[in-house]
N, C-alpha and C. Protein backbone atom coordinates (compact mmCIF):
# COMPACT_ATOMS: atom_id res chain seq x y z
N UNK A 1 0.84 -1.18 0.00
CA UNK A 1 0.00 0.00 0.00
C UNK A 1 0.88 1.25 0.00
N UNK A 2 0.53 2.19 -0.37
CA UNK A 2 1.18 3.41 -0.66
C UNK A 2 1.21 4.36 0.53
N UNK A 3 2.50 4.88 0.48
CA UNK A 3 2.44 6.04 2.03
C UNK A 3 1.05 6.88 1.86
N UNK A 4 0.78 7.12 3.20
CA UNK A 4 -0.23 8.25 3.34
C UNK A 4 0.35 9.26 4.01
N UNK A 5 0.29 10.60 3.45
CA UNK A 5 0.52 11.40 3.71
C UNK A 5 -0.24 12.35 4.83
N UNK A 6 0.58 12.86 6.41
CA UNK A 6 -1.17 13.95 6.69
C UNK A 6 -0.92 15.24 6.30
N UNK A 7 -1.97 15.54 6.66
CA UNK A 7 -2.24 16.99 6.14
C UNK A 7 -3.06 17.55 7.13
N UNK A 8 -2.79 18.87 7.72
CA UNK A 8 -3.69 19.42 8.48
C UNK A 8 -4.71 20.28 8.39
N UNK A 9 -6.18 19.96 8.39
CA UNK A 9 -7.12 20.71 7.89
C UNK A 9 -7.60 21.49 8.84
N UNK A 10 -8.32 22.74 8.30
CA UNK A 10 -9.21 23.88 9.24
C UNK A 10 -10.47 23.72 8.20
N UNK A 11 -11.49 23.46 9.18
CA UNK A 11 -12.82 23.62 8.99
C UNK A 11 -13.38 24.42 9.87
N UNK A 12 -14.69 25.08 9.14
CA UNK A 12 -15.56 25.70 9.95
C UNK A 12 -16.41 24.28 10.51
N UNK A 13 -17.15 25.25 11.73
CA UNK A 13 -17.96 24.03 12.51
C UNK A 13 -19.17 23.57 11.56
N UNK A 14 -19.63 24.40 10.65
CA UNK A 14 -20.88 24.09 10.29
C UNK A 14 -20.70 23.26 8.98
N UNK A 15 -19.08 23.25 8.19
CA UNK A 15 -18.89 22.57 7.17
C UNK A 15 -18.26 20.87 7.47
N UNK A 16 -17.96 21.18 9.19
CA UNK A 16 -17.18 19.70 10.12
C UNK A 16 -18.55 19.22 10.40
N UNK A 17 -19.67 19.30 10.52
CA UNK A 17 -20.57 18.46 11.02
C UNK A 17 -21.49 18.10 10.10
N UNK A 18 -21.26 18.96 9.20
CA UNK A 18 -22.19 18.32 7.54
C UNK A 18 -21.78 17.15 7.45
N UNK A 19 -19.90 17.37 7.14
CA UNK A 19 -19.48 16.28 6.78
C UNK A 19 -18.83 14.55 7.69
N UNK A 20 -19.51 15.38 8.99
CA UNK A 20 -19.52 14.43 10.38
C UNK A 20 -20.82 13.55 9.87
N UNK A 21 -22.20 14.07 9.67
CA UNK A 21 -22.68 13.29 9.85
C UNK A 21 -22.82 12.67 8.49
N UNK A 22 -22.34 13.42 7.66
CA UNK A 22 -22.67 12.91 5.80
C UNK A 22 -22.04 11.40 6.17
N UNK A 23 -20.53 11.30 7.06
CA UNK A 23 -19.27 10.23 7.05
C UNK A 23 -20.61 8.86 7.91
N UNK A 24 -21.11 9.20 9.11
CA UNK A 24 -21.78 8.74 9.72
C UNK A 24 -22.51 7.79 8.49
N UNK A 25 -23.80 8.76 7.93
CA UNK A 25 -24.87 8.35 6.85
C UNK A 25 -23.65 6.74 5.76
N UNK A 26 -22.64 6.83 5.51
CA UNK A 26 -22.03 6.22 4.97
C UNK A 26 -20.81 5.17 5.74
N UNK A 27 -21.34 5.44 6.61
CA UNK A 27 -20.23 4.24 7.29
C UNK A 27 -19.00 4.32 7.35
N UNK A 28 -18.56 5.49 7.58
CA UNK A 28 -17.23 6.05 6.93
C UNK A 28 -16.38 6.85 8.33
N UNK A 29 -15.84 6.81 8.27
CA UNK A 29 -14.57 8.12 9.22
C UNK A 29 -14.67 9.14 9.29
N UNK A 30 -14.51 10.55 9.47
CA UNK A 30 -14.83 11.76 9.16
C UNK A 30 -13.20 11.12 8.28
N UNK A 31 -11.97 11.27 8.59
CA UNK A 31 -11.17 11.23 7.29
C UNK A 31 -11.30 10.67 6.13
N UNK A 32 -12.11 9.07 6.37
CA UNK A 32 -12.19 8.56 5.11
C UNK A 32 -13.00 9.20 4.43
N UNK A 33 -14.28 9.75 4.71
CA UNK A 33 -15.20 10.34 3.94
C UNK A 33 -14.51 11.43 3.01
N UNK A 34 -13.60 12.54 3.87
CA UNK A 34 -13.00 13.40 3.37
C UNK A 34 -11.98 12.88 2.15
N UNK A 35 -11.24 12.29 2.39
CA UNK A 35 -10.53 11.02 1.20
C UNK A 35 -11.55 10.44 0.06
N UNK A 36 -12.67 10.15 -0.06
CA UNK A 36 -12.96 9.40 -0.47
C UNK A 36 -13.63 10.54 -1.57
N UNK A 37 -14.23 12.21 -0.72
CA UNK A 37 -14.61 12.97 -1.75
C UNK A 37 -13.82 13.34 -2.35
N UNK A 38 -12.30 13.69 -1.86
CA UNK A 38 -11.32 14.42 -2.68
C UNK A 38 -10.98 13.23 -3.65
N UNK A 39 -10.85 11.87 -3.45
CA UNK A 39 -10.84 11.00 -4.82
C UNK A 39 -11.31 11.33 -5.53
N UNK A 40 -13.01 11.43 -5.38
CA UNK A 40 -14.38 11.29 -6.25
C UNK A 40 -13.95 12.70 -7.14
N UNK A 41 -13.57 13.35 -6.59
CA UNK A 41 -13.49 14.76 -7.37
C UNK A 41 -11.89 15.10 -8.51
N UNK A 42 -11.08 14.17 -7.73
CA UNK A 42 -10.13 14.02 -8.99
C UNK A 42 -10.41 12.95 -10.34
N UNK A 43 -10.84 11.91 -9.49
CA UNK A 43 -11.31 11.14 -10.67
C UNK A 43 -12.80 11.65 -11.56
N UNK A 44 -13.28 12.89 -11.42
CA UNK A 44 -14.21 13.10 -12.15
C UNK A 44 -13.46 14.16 -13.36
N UNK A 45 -12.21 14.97 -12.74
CA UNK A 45 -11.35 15.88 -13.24
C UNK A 45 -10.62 15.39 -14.38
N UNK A 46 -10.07 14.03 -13.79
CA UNK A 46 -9.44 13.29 -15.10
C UNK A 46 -10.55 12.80 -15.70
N UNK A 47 -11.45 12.70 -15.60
CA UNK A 47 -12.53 12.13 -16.89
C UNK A 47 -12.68 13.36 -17.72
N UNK A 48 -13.39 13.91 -17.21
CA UNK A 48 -13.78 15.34 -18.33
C UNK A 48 -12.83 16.38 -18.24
N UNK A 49 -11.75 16.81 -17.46
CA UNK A 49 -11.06 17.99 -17.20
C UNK A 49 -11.74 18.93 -16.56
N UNK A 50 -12.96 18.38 -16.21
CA UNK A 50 -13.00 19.48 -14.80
C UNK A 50 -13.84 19.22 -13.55
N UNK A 51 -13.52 20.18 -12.62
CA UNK A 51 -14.13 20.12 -11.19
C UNK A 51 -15.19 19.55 -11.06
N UNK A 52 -16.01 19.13 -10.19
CA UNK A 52 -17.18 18.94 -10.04
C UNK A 52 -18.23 20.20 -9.90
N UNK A 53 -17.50 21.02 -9.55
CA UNK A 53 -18.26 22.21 -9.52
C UNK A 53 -17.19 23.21 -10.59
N UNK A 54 -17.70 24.69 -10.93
CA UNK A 54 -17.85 25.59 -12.02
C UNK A 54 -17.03 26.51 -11.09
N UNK A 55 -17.91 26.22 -10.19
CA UNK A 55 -17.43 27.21 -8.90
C UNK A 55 -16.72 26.85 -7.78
N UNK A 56 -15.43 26.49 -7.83
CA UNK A 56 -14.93 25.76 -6.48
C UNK A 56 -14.10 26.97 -5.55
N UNK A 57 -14.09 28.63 -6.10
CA UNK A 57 -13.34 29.58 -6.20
C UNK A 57 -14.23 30.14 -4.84
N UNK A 58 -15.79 30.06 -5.16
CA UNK A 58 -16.44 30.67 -4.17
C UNK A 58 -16.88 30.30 -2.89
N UNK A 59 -17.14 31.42 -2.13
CA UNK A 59 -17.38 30.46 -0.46
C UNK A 59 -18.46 29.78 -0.15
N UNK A 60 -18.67 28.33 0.02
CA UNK A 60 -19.58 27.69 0.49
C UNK A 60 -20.79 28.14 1.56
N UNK A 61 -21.57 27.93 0.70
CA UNK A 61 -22.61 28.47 1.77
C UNK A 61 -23.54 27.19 1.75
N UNK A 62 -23.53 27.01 3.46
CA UNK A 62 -24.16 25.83 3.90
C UNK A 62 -25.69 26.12 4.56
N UNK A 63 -26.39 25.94 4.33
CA UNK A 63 -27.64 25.61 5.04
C UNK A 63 -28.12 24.81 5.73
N UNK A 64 -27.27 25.00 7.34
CA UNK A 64 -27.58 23.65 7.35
C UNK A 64 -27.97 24.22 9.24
N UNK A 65 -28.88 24.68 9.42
CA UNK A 65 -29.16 25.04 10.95
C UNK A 65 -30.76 24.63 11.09
């Protein structure tokens, strides 16, 4: 298996518990989940050459209260 590298992330609280419970909903880690989107989103990059979003430049706005 290949080294894993860490990396230290800053999240806001309201974008850490989206993706707390999104990891939950999927059986997942909060890291693996996070791993598993940043895959999903390169491997969609190398298919077509681009992002999943148009807009990855702008600030997320969550709705989530």
């Amino acid at each position: 298996m290949a080294e894993k590298k860490q990396v230290p992330l800053r999240l806001n609280q309201k974008l850490y518990d989206a993706l707390c419970s999104w990891a939950e909903d999927d059986f997942r880690s909060l890291n693996g989940q996070i791993e598993y989107l940043l895959t999903e989103c390169v491997r969609q990059r190398k298919k077509n050459g681009k992002y999943v979003s148009e807009h990855l430049d702008e600030p997320i706005k969550l709705d989530i209260e």
